[in-house]
PDB file of N, CA and C in Angstrom:
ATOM      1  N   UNK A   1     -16.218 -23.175 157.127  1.00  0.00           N
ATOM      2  CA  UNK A   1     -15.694 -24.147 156.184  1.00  0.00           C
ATOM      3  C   UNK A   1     -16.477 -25.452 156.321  1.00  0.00           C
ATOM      4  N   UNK A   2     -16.919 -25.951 155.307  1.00  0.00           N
ATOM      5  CA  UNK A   2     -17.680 -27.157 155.120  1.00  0.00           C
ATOM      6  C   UNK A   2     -16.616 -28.284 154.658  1.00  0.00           C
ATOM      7  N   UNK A   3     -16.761 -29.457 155.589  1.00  0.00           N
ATOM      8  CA  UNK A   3     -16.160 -30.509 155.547  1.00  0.00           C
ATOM      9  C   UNK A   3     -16.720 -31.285 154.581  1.00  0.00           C
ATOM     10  N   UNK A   4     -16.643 -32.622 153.768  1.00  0.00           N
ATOM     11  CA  UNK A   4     -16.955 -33.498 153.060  1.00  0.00           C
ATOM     12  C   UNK A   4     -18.475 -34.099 153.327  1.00  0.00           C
ATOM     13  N   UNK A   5     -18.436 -34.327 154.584  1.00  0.00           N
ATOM     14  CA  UNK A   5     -19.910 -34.881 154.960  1.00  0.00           C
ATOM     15  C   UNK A   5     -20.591 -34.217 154.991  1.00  0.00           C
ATOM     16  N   UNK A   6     -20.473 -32.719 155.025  1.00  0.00           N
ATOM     17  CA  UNK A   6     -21.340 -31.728 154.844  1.00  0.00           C
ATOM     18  C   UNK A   6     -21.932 -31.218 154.433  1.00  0.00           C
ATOM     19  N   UNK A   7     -20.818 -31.487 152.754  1.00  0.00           N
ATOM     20  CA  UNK A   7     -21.382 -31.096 151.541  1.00  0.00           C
ATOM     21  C   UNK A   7     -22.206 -32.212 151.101  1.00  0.00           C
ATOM     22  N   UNK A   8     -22.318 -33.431 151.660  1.00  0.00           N
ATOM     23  CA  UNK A   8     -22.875 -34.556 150.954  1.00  0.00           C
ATOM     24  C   UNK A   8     -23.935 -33.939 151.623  1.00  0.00           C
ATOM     25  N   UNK A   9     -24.194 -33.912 152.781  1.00  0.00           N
ATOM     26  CA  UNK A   9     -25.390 -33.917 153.189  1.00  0.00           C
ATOM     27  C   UNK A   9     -26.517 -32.979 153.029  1.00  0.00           C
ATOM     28  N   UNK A  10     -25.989 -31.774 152.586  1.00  0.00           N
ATOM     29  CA  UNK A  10     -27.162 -30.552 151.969  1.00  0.00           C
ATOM     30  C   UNK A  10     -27.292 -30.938 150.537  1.00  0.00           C
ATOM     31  N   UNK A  11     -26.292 -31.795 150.105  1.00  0.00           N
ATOM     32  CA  UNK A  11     -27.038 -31.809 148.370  1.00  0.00           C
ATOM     33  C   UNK A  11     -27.858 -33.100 148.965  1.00  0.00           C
ATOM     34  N   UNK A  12     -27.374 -33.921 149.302  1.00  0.00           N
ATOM     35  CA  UNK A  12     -28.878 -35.279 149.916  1.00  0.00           C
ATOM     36  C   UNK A  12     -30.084 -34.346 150.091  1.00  0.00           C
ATOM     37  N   UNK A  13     -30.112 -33.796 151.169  1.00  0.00           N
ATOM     38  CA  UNK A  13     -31.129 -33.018 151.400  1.00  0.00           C
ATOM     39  C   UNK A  13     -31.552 -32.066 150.931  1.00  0.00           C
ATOM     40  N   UNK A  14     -31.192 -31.589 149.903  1.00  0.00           N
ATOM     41  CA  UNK A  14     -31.745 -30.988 148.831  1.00  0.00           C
ATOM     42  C   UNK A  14     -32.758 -31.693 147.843  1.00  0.00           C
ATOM     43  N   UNK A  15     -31.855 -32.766 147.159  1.00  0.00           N
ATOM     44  CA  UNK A  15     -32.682 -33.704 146.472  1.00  0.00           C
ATOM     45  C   UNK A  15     -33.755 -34.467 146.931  1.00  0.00           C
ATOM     46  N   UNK A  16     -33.677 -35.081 148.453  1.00  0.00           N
ATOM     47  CA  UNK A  16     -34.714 -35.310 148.838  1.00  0.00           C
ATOM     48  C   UNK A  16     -35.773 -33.878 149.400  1.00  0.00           C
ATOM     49  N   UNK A  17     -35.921 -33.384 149.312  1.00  0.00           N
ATOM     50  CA  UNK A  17     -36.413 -32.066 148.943  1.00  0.00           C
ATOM     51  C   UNK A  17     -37.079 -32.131 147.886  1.00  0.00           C
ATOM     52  N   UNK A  18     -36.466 -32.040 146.774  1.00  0.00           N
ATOM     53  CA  UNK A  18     -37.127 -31.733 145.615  1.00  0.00           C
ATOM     54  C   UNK A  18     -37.969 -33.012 145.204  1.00  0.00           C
ATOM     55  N   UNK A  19     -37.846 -34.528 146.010  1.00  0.00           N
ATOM     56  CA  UNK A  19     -38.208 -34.859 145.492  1.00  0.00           C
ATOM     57  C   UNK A  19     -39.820 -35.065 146.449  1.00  0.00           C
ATOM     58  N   UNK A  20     -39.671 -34.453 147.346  1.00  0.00           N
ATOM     59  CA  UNK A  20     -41.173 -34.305 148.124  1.00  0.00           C
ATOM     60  C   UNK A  20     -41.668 -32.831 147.801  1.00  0.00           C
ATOM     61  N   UNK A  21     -41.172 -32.158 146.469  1.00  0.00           N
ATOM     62  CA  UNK A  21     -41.749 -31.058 146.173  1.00  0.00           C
ATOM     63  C   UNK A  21     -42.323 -30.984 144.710  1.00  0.00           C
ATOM     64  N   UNK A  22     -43.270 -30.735 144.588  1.00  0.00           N
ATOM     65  CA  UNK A  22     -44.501 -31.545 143.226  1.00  0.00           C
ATOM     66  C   UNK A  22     -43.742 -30.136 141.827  1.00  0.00           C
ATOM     67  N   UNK A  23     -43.648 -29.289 142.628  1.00  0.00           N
ATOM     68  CA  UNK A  23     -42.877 -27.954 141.823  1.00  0.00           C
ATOM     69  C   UNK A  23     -41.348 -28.722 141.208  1.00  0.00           C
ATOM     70  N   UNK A  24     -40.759 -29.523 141.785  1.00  0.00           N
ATOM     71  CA  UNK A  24     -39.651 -29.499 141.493  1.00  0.00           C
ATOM     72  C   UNK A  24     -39.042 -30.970 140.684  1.00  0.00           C
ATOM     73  N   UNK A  25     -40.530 -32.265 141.111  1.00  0.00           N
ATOM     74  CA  UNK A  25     -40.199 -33.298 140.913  1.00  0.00           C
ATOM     75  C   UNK A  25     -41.544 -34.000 140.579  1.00  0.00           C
ATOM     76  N   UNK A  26     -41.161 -34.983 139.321  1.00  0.00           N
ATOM     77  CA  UNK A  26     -42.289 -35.914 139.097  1.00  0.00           C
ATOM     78  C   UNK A  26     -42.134 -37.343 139.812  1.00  0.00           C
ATOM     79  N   UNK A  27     -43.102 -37.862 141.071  1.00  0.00           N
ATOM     80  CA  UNK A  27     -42.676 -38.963 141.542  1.00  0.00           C
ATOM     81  C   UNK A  27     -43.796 -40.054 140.953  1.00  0.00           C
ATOM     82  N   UNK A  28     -43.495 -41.250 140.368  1.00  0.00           N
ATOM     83  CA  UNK A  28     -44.261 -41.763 139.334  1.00  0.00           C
ATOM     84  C   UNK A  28     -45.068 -42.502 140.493  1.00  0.00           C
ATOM     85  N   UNK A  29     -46.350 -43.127 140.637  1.00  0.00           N
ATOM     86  CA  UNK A  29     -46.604 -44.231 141.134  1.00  0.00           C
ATOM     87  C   UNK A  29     -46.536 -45.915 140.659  1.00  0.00           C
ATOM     88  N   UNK A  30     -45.725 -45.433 139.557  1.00  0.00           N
ATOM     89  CA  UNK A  30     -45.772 -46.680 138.174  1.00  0.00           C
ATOM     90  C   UNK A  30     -44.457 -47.291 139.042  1.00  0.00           C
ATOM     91  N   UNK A  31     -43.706 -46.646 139.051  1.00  0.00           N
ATOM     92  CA  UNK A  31     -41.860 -47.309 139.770  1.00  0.00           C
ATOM     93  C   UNK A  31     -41.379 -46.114 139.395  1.00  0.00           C
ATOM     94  N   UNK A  32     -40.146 -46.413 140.282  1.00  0.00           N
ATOM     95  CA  UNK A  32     -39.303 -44.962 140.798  1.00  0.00           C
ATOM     96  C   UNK A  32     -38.375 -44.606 139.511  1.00  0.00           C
ATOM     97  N   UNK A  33     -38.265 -46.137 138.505  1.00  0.00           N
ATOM     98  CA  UNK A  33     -37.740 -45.892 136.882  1.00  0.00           C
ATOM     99  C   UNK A  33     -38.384 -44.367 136.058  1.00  0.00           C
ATOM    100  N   UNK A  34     -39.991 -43.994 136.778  1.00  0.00           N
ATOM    101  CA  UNK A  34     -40.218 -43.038 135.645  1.00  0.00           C
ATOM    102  C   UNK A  34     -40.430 -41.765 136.186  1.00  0.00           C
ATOM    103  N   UNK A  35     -40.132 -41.861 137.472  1.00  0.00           N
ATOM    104  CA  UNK A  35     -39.729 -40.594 138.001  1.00  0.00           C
ATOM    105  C   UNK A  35     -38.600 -39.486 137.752  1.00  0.00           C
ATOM    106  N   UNK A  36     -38.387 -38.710 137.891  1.00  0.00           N
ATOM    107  CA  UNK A  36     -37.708 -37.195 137.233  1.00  0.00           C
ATOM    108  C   UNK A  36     -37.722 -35.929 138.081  1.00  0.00           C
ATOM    109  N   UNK A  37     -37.058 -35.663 137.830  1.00  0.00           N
ATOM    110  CA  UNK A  37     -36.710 -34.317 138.387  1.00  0.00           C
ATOM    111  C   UNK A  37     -37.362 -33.173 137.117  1.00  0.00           C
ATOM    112  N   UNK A  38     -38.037 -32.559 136.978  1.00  0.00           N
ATOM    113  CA  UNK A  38     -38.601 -31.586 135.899  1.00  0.00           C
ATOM    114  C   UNK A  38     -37.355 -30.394 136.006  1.00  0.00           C
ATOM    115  N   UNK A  39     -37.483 -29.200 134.921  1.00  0.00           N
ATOM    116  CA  UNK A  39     -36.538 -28.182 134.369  1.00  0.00           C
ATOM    117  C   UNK A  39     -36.154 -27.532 135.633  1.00  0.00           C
ATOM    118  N   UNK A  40     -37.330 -26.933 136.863  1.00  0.00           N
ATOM    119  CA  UNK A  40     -37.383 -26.522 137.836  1.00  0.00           C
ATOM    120  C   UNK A  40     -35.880 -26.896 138.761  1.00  0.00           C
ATOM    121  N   UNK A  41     -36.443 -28.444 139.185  1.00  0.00           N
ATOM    122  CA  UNK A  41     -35.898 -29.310 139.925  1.00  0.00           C
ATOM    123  C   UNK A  41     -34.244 -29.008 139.187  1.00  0.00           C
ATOM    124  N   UNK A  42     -34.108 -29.910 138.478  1.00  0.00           N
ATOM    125  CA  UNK A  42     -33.006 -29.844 137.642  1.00  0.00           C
ATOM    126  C   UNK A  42     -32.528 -28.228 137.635  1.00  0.00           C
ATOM    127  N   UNK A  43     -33.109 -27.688 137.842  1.00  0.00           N
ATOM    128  CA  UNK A  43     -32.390 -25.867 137.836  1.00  0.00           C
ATOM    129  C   UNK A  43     -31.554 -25.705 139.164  1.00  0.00           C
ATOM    130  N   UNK A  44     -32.078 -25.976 140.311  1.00  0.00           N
ATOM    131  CA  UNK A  44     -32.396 -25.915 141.311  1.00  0.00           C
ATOM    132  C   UNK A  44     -30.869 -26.717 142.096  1.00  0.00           C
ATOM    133  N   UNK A  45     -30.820 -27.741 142.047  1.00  0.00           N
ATOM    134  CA  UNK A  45     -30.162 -29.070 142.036  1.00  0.00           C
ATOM    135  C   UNK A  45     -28.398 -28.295 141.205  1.00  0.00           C
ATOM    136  N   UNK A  46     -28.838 -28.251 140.143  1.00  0.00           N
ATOM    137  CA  UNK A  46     -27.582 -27.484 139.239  1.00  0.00           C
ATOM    138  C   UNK A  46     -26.649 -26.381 139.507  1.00  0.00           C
ATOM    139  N   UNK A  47     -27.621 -25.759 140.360  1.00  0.00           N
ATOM    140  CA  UNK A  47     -27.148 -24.335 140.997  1.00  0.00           C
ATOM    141  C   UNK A  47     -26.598 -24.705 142.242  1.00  0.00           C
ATOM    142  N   UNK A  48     -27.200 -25.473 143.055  1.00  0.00           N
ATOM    143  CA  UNK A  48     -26.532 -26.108 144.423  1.00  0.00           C
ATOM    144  C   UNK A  48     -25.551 -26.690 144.167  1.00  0.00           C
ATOM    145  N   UNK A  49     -25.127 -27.931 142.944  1.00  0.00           N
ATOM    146  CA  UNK A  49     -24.053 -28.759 142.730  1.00  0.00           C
ATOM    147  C   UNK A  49     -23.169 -27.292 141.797  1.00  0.00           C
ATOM    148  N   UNK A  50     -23.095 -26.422 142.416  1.00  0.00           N
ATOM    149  CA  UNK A  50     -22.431 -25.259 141.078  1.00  0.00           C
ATOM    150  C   UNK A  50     -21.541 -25.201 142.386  1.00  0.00           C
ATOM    151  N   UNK A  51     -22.360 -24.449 143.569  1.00  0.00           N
ATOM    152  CA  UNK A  51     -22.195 -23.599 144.782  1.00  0.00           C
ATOM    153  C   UNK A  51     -21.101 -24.778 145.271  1.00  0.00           C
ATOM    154  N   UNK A  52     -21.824 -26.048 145.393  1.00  0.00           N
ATOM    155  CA  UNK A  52     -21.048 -26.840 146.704  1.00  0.00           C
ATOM    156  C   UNK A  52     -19.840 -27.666 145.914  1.00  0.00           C
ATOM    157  N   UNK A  53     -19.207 -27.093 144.496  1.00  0.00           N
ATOM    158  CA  UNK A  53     -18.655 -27.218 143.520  1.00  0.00           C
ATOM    159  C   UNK A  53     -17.251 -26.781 144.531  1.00  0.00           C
ATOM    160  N   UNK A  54     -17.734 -25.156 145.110  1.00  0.00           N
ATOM    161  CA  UNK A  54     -16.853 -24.593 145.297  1.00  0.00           C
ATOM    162  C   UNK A  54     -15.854 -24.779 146.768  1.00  0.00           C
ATOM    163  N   UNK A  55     -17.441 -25.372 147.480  1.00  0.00           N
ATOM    164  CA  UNK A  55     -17.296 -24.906 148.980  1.00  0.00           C
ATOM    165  C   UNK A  55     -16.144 -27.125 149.042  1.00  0.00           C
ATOM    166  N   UNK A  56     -16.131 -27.471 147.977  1.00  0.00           N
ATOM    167  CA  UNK A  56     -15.745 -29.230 147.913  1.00  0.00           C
ATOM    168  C   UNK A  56     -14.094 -28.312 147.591  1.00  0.00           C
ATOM    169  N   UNK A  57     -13.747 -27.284 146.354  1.00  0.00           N
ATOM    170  CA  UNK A  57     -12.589 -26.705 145.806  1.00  0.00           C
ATOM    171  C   UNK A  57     -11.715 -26.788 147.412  1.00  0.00           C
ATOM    172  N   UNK A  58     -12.970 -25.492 147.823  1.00  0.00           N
ATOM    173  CA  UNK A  58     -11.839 -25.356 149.141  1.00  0.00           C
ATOM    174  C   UNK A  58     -11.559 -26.262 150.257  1.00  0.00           C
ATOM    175  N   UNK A  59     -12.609 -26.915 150.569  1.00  0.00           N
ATOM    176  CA  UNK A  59     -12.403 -28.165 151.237  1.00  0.00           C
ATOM    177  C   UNK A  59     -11.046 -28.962 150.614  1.00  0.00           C
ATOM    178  N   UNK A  60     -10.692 -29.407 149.798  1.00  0.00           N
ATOM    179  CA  UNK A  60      -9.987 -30.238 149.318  1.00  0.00           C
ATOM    180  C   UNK A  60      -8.362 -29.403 149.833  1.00  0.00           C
ATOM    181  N   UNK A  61      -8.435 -28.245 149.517  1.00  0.00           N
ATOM    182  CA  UNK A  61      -7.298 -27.136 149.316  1.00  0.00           C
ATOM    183  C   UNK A  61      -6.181 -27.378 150.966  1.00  0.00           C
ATOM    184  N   UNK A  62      -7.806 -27.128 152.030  1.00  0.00           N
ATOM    185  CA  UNK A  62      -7.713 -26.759 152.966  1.00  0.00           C
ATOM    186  C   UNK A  62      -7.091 -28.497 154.226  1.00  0.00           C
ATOM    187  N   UNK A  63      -7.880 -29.578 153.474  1.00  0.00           N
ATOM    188  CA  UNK A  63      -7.053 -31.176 153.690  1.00  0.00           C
ATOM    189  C   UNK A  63      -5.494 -31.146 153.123  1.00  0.00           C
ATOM    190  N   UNK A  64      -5.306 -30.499 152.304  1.00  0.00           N
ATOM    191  CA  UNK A  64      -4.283 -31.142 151.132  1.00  0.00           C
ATOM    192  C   UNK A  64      -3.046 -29.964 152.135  1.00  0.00           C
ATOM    193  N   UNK A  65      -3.742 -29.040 152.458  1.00  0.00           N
ATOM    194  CA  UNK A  65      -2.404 -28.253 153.280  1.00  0.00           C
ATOM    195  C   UNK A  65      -2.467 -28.507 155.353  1.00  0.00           C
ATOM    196  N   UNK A  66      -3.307 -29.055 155.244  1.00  0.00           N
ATOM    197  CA  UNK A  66      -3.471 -30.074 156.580  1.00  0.00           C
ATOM    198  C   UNK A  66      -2.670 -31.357 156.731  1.00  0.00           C
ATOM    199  N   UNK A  67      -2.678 -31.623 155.197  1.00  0.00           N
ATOM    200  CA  UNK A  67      -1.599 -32.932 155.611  1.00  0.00           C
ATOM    201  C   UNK A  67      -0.236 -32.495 155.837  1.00  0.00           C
ATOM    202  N   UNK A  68      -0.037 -31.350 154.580  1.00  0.00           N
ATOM    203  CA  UNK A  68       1.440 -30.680 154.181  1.00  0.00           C
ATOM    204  C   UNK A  68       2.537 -30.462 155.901  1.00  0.00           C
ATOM    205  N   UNK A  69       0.978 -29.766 156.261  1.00  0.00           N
ATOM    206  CA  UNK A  69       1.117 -29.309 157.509  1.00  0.00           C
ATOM    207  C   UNK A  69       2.025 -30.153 158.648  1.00  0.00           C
ATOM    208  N   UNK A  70       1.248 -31.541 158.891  1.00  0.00           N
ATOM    209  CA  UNK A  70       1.293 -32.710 159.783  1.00  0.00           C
ATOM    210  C   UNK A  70       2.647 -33.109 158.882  1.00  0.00           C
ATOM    211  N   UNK A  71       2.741 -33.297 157.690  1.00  0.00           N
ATOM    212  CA  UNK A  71       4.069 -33.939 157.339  1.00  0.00           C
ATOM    213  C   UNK A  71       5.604 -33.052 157.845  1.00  0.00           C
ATOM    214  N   UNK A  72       4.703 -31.986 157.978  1.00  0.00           N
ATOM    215  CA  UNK A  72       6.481 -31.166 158.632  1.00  0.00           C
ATOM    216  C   UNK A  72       6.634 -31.715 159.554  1.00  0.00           C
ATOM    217  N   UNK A  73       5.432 -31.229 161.027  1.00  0.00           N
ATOM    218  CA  UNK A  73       5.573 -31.682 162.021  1.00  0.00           C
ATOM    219  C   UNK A  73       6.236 -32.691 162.241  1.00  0.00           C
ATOM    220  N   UNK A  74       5.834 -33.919 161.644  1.00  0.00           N
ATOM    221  CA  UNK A  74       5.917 -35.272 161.886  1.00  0.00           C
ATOM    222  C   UNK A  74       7.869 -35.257 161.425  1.00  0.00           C
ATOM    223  N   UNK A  75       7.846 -34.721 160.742  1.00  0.00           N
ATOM    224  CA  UNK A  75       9.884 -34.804 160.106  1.00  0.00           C
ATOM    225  C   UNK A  75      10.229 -33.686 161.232  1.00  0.00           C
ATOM    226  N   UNK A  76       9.878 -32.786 161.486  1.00  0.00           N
ATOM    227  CA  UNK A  76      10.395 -31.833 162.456  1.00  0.00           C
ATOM    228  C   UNK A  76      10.937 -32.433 163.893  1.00  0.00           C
ATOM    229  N   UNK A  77       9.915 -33.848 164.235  1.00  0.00           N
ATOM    230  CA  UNK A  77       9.913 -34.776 165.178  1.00  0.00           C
ATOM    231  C   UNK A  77      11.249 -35.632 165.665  1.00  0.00           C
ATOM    232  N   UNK A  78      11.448 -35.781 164.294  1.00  0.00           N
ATOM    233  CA  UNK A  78      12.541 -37.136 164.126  1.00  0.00           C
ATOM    234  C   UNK A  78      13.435 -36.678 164.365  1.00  0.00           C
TER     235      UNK A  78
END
């Protein structure tokens, strides 16, 4: 199970990826305004933010019944 920072951090590193990959990215020397990600890149990127779409679904699922969880406890306490 992938936590929040986790998922940030393979799509970061993805994109910076693509953007040190000439296949995947146009890096301008003009300013970073005319730089792009080409169809490739953008394919690439789309399919990862599809995947880590899912692996964020269950993450969220898996907090949201972590709290549920701690809120019994915590009344079970009193």
């Amino acid at each position: 199970m992938l936590n929040e920072r986790e998922i940030g951090s393979i799509l970061a590193a993805q994109l910076m990826s693509a953007v040190r990959n000439r296949d995947q990215a146009h890096v301008s020397s003009v300013g970073s305004s005319y730089s792009y990600l080409n169809d490739s890149g953008k394919k690439v990127m789309a399919e990862l933010v599809d995947l880590m779409f899912i692996k964020a679904v269950e993450c969220d699922k898996n907090r949201r019944q972590d709290e549920a969880e701690q809120f019994i406890m915590d009344n079970l306490k009193k």
